[in-house]
C-alpha atoms as a PDB file:
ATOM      1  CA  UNK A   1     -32.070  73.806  24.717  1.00  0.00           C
ATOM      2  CA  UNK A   2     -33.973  71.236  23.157  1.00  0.00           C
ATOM      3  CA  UNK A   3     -30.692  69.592  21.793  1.00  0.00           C
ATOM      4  CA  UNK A   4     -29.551  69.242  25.281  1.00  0.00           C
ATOM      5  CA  UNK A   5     -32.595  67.355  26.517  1.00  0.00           C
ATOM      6  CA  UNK A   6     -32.731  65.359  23.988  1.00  0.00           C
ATOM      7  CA  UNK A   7     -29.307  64.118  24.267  1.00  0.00           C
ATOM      8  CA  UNK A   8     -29.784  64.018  28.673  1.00  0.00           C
ATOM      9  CA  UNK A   9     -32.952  61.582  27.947  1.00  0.00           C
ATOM     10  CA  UNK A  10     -30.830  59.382  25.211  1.00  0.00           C
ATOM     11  CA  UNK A  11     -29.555  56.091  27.255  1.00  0.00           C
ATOM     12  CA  UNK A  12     -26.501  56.416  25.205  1.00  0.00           C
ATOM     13  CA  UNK A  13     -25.266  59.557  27.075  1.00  0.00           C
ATOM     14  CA  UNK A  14     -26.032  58.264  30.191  1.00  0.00           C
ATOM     15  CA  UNK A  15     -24.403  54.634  29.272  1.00  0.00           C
ATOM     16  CA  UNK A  16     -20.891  57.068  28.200  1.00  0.00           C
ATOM     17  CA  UNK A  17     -21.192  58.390  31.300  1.00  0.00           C
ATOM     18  CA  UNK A  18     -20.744  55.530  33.359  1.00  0.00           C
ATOM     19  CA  UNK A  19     -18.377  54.195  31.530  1.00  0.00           C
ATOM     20  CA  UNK A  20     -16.538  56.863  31.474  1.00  0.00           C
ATOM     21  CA  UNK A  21     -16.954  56.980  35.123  1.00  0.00           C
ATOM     22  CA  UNK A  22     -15.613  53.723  35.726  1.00  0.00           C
ATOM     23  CA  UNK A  23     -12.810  54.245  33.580  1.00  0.00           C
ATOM     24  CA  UNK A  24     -11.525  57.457  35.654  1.00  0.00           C
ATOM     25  CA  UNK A  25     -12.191  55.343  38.875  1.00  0.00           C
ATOM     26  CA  UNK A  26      -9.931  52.524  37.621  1.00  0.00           C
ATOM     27  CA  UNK A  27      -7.336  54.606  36.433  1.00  0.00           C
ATOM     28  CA  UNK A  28      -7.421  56.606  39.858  1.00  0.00           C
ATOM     29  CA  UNK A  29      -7.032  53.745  41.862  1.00  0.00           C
ATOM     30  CA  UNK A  30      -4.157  52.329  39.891  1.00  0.00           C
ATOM     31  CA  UNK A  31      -2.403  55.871  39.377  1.00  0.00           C
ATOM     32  CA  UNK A  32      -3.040  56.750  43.071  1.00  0.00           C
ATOM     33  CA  UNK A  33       0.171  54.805  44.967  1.00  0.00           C
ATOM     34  CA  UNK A  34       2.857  55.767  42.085  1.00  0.00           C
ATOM     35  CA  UNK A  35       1.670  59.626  43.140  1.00  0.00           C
ATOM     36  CA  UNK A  36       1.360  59.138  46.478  1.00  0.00           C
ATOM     37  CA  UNK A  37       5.161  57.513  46.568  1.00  0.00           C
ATOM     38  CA  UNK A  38       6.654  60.273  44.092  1.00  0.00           C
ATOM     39  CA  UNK A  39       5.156  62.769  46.499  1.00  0.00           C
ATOM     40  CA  UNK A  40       6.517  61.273  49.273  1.00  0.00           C
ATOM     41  CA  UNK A  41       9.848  61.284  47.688  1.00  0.00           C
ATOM     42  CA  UNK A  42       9.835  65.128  46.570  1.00  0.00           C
ATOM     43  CA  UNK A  43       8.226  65.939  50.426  1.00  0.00           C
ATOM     44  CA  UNK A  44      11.595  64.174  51.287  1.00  0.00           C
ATOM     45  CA  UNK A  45      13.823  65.628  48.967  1.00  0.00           C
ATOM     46  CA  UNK A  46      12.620  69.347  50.041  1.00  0.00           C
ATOM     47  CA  UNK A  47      12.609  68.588  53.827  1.00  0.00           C
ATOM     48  CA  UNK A  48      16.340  67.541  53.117  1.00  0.00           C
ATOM     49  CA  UNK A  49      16.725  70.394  51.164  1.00  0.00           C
ATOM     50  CA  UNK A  50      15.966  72.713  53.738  1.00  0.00           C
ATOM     51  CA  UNK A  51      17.360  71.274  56.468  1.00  0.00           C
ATOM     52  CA  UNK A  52      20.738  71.369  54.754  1.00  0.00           C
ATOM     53  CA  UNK A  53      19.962  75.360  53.789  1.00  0.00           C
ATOM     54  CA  UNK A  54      19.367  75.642  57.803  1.00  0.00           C
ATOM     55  CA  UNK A  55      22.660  74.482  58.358  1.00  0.00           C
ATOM     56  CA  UNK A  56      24.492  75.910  55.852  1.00  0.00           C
ATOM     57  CA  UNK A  57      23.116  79.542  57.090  1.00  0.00           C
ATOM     58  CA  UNK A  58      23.929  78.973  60.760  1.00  0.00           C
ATOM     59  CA  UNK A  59      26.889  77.569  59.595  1.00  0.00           C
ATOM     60  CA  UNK A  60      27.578  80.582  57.899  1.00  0.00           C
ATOM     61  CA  UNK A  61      26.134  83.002  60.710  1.00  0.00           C
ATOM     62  CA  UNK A  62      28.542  81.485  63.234  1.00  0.00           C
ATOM     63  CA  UNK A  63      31.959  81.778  61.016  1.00  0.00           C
ATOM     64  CA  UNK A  64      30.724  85.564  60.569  1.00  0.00           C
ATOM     65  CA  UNK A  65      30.592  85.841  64.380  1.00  0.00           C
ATOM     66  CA  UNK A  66      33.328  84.688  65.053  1.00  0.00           C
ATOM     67  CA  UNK A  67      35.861  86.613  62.827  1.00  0.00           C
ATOM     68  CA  UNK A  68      35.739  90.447  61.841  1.00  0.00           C
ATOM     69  CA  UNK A  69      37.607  90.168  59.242  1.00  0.00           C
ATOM     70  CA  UNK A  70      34.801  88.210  57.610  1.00  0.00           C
ATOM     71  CA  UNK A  71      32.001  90.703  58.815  1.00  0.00           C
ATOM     72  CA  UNK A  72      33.677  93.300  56.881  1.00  0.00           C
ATOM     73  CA  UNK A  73      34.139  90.768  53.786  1.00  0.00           C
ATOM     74  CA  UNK A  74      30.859  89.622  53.710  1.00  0.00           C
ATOM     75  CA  UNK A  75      29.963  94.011  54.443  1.00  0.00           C
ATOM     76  CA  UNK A  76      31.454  94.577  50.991  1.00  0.00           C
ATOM     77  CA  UNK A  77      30.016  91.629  49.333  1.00  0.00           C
ATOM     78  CA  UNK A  78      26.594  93.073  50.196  1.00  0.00           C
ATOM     79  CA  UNK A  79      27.506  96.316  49.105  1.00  0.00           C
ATOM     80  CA  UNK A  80      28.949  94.591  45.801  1.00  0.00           C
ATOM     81  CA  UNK A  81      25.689  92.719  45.596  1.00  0.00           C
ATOM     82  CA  UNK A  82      23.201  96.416  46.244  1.00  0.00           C
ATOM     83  CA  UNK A  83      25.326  98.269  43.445  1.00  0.00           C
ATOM     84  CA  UNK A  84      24.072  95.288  40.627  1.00  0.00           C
ATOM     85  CA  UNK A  85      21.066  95.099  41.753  1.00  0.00           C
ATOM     86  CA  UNK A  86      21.236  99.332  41.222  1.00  0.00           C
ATOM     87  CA  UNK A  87      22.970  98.826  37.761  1.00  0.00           C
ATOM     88  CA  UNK A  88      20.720  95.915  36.542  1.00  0.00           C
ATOM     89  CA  UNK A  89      17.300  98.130  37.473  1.00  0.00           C
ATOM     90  CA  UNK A  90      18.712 101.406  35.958  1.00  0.00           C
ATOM     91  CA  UNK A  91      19.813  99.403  32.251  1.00  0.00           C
ATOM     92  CA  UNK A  92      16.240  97.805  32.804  1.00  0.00           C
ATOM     93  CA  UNK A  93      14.840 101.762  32.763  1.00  0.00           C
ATOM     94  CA  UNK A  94      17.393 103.049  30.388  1.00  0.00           C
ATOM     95  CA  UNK A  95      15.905 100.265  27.898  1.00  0.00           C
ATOM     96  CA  UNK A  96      12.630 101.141  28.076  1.00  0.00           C
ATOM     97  CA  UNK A  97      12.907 105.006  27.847  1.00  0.00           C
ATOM     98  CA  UNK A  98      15.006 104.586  25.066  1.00  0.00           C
ATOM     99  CA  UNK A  99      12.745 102.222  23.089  1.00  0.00           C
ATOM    100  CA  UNK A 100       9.982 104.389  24.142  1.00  0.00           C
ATOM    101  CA  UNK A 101      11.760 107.159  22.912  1.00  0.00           C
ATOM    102  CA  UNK A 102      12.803 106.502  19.755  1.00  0.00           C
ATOM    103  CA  UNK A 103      10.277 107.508  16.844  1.00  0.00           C
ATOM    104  CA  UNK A 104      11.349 105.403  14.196  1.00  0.00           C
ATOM    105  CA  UNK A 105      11.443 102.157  12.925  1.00  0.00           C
ATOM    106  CA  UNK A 106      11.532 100.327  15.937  1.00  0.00           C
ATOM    107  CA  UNK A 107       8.397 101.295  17.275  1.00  0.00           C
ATOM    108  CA  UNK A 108       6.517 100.240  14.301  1.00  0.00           C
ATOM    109  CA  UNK A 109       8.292  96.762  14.381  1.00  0.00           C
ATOM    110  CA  UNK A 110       6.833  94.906  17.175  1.00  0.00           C
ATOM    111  CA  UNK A 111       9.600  91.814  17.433  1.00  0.00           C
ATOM    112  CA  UNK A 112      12.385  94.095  18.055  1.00  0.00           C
ATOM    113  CA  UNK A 113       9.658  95.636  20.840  1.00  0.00           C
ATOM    114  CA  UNK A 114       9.381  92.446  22.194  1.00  0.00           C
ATOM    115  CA  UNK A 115      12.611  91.464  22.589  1.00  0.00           C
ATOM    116  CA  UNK A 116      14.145  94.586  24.184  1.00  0.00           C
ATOM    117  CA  UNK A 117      10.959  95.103  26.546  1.00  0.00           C
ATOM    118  CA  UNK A 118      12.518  90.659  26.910  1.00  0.00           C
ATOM    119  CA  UNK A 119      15.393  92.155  27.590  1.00  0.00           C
ATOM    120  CA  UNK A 120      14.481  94.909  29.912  1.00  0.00           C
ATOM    121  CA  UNK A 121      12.845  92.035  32.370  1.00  0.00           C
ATOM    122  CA  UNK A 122      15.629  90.050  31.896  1.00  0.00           C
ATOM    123  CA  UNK A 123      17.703  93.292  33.766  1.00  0.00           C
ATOM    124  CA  UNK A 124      14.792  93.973  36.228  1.00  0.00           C
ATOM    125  CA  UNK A 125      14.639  90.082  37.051  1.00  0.00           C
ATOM    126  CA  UNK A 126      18.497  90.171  37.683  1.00  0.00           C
ATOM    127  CA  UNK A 127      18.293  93.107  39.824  1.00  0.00           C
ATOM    128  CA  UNK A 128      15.659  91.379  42.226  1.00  0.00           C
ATOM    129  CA  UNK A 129      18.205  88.599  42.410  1.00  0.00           C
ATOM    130  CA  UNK A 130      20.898  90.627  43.376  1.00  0.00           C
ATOM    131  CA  UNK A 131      18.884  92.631  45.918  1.00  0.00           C
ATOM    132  CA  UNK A 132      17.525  89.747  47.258  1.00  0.00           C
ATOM    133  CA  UNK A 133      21.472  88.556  47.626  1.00  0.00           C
ATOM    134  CA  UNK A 134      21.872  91.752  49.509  1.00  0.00           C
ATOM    135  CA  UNK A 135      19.091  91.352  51.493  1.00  0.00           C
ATOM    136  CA  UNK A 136      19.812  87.866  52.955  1.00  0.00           C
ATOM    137  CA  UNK A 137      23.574  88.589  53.404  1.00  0.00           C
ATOM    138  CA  UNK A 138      22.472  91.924  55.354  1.00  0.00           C
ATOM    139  CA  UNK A 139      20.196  89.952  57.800  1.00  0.00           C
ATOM    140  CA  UNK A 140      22.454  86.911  58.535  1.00  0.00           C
ATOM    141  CA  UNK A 141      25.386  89.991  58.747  1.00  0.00           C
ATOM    142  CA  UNK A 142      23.268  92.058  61.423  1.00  0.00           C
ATOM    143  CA  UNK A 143      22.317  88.435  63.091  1.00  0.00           C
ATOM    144  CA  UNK A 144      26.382  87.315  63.310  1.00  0.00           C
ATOM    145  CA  UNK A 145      27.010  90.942  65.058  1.00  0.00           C
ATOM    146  CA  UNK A 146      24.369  90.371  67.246  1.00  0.00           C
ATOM    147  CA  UNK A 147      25.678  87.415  68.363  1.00  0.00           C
ATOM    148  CA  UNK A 148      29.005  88.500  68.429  1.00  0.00           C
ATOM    149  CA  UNK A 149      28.293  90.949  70.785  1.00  0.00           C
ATOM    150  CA  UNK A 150      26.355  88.751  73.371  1.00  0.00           C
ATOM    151  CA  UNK A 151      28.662  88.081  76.607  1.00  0.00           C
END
């Protein structure tokens, strides 16, 4: 504790500081318009981004309307898209229970642990993805009936 006032009373601390100070204040004002204008450009970019998503989606949701035929396509495709994300989640559990089932080796070597428990999330983060797929496709489906079915 005594170390510490010491060094607060020393004029050599308190001259680093300021320096220091005005050294991060320079820097800040210099650095601050490149960041402001590389923000600006990525606020941009993702505005763009999304507005082109929008349209793409209602796009989308008014060719499904507008045609059976692709209601029942795009139907299957979700179903196509539900049965991964079922496969990819039960290989994800078959890998663990076997790894955790096994009493040899392989439970006393921790890299081969590590990379099938790797691979195991790999297979759980691929069946989110597909579900998610599923999901989407199933809401813009039921919204392109819907409108469908308006007079």
């Amino acid at each position: 504790m005594e170390e510490l006032t010491q060094m607060l009373i020393s004029p050599a601390w308190w001259f680093s500081v300021v320096v220091v100070g005005i050294i991060i204040n320079l820097f800040s004002a210099y650095a601050k318009p490149s960041i402001d204008e590389r923000l600006s450009k990525i606020s941009t970019w993702w505005r763009n981004q999304t507005e082109q998503q929008k349209a793409e989606r209602n796009a989308f949701i008014a060719m499904l309307s507008k045609s059976e035929h692709e209601q029942i396509m795009a139907s299957s495709e979700d179903l196509r898209h539900r049965l991964r994300s079922l496969h990819f989640l039960l290989l994800g559990i078959f890998i663990l229970l076997v790894v955790n089932s096994v009493k040899s080796s392989i439970q006393d070597n921790i890299i081969v642990q590590i990379i099938t428990f790797a691979f195991a999330a790999v297979c759980f983060y691929f069946s989110y993805t597909s579900f998610d797929k599923a999901a989407t496709l199933k809401k813009n489906l039921n919204l392109a009936r819907k409108i469908s079915k308006e007079p």
